[in-house]
Protein backbone atom coordinates (compact mmCIF):
# COMPACT_ATOMS: atom_id res chain seq x y z
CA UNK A 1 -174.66 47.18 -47.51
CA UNK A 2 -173.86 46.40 -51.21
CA UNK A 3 -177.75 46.61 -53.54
CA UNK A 4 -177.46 43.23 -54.33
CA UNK A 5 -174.42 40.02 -52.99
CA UNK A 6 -171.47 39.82 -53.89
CA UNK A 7 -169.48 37.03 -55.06
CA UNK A 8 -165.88 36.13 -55.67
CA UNK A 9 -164.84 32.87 -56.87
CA UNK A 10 -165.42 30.82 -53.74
CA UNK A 11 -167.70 32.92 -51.32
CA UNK A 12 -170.95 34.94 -51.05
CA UNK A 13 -170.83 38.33 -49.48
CA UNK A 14 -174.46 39.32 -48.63
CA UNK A 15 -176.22 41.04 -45.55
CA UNK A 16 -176.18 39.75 -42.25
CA UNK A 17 -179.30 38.40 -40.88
CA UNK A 18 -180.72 37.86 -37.35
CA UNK A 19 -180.34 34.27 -38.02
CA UNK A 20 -177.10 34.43 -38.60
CA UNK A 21 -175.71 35.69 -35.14
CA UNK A 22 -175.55 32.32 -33.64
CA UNK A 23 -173.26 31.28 -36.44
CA UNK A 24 -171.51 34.38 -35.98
CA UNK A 25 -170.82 33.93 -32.27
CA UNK A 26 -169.70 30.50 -32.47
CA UNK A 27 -166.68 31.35 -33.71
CA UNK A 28 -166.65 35.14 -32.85
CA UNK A 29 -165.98 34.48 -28.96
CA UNK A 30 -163.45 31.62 -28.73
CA UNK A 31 -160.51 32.94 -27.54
CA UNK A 32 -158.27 32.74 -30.99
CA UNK A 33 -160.73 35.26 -32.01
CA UNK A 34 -161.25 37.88 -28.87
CA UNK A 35 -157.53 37.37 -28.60
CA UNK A 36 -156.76 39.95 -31.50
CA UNK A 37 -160.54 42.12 -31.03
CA UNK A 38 -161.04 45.18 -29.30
CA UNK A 39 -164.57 43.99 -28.47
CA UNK A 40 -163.92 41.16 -26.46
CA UNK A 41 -166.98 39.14 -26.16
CA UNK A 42 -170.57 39.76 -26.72
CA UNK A 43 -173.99 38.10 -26.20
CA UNK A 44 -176.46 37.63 -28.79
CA UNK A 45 -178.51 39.98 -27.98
CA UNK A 46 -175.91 42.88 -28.36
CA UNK A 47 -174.21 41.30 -31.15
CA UNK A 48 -177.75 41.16 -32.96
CA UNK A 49 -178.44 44.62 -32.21
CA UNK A 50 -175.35 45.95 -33.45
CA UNK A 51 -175.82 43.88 -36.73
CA UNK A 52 -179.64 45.71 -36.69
CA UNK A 53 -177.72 49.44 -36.57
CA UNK A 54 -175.77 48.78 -39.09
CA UNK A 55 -177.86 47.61 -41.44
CA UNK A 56 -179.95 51.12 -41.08
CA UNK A 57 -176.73 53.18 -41.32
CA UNK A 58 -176.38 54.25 -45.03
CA UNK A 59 -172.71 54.25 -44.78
CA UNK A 60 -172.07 51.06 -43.14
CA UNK A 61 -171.53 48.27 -45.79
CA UNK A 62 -170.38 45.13 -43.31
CA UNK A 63 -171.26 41.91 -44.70
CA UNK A 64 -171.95 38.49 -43.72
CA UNK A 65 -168.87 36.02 -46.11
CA UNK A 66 -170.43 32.55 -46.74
CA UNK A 67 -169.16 29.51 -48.22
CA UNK A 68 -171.30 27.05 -49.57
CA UNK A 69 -173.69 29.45 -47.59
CA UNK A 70 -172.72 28.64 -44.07
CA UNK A 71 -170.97 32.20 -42.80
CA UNK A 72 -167.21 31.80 -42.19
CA UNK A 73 -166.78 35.51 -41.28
CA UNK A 74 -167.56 38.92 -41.69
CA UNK A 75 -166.00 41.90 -42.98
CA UNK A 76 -167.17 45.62 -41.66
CA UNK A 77 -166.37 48.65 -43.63
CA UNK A 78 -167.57 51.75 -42.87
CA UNK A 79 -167.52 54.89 -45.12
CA UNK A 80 -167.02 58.35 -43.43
CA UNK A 81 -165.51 62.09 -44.08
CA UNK A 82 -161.71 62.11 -44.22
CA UNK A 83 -159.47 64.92 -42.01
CA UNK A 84 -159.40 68.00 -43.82
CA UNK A 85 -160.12 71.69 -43.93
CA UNK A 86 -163.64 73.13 -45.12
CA UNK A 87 -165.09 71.87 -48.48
CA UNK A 88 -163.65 68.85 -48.34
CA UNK A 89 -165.77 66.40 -50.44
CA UNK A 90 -167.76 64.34 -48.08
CA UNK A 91 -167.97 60.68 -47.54
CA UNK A 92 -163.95 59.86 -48.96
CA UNK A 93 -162.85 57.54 -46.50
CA UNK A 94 -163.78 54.07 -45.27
CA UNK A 95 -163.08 51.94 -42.17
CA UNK A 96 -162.30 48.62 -43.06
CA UNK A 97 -162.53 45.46 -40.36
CA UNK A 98 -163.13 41.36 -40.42
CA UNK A 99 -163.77 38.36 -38.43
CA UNK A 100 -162.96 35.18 -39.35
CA UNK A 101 -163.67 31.60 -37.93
CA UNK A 102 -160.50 30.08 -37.42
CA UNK A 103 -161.70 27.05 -38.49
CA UNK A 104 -161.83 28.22 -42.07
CA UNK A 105 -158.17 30.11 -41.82
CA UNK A 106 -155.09 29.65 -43.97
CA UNK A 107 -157.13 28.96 -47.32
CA UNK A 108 -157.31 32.45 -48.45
CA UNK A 109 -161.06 33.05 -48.08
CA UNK A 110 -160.15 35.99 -45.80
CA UNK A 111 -158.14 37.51 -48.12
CA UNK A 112 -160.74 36.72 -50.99
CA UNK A 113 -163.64 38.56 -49.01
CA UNK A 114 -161.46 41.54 -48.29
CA UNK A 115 -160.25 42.18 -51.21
CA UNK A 116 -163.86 42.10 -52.84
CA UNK A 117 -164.78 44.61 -50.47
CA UNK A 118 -162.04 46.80 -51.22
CA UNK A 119 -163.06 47.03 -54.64
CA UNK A 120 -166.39 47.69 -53.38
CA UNK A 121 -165.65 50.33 -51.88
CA UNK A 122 -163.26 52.10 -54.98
CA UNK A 123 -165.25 51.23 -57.53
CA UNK A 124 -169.03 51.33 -56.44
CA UNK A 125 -168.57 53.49 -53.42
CA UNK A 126 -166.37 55.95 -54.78
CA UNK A 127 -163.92 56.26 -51.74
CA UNK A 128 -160.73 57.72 -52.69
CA UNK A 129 -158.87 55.51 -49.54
CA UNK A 130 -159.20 52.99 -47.11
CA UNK A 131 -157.87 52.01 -44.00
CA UNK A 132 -157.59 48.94 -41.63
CA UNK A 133 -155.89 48.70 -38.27
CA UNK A 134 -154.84 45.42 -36.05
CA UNK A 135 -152.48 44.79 -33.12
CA UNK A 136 -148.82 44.34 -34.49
CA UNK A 137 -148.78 40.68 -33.01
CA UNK A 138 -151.70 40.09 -35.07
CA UNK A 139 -149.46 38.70 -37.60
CA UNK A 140 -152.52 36.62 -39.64
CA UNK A 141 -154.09 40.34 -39.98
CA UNK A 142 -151.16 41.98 -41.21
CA UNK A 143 -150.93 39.27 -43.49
CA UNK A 144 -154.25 39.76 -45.05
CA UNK A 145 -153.54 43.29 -45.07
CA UNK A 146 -150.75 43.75 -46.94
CA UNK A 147 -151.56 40.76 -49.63
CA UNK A 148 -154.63 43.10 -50.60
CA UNK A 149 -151.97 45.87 -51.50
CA UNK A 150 -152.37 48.08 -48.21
CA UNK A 151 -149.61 49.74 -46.84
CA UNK A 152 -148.30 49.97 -43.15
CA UNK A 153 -148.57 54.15 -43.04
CA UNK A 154 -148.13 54.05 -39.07
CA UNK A 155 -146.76 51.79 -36.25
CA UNK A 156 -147.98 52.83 -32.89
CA UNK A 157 -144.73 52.14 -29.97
CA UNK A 158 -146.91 50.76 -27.30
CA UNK A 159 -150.14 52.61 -28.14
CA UNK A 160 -152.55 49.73 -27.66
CA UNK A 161 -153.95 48.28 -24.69
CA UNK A 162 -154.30 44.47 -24.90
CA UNK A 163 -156.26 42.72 -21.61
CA UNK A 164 -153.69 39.66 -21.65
CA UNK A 165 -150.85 41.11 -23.10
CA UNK A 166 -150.71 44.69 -21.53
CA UNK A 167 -149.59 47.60 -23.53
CA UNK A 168 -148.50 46.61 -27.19
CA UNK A 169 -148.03 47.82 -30.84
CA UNK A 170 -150.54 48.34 -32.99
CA UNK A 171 -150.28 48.90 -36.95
CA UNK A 172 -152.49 50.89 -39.22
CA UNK A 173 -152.91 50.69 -42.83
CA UNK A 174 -154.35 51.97 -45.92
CA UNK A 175 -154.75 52.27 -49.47
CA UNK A 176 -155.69 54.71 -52.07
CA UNK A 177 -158.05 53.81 -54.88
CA UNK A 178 -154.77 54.36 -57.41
CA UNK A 179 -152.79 51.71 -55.24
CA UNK A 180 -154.79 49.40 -56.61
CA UNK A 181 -152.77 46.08 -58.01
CA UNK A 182 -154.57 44.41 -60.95
């Protein structure tokens, strides 16, 4: 997690705390949401704990977003070792993910929160690329995706399992820190 919050314009980005699961799962398992997760849904209890690992893992940055300080969403993004042969420098790549209440959707917050964490993660983390994936149909992901500058590197025929919708597509994208629009 970021040293101290972060801030764009609208929102707070800051660490999430047990509190703040409730919040979180109000909006995390309605159905618009789990739709487009891998996780379906959780209790509060796991939810909390998994909140409580990641805020002891030194690369795991995930945030709580708040506006007005009410949380709207979260955004995960996890910093690891990229594919490569010996002496590769460590700790290069980072997982981006978010979760949104839908309630809050279509005024750009999402896209405000990831974008602040993708600078994050160039500019204080040092990663030299990051990467995001979603199920094709996720169309409100791939938005967010590509209006933060990241580009569609692979499109998986039928490589994702979806419980309603069987086997579909799934997309993953990424950016490197000189992609970066201004």
């Amino acid at each position: 997690m970021p040293s101290e919050n972060l801030r764009t314009e609208r929102l707070e980005l800051r660490p999430v705390r047990d509190e703040d699961v409730d919040r979180i799962l109000e909006y995390r398992n309605l159905p618009a949401v789990t739709r487009w997760l891998l996780t379906t849904e959780v209790d509060a209890a796991s939810l909390r704990a998994a909140w409580r690992r990641a805020a002891e893992n030194p690369d795991d940055h995930s945030v709580a977003v708040t506006l007005d300080g009410l949380v709207i969403g979260t955004v995960s993004l996890t910093v690891l070792d990229g594919m490569g042969q010996p002496d590769m420098p460590p700790r290069t790549e980072a997982d981006l993910g978010y979760t949104f209440d839908p309630a809050y959707g279509g005024r750009g917050y999402a896209t405000e929160a990831v974008t602040a964490m993708v600078a994050y993660a160039f500019d204080r983390l040092g990663v030299r690329r990051i990467t995001a994936g979603c199920f094709a149909d996720n169309l409100a992901s791939v938005r967010i995706l590509e209006k933060v500058g990241m580009r569609r590197e692979q499109h998986g025929v039928g490589d994702s399992w979806h419980a309603e919708l069987g086997w579909v597509d799934g997309y993953t994208y990424a950016m490197l820190a000189g992609d970066r629009r201004e």
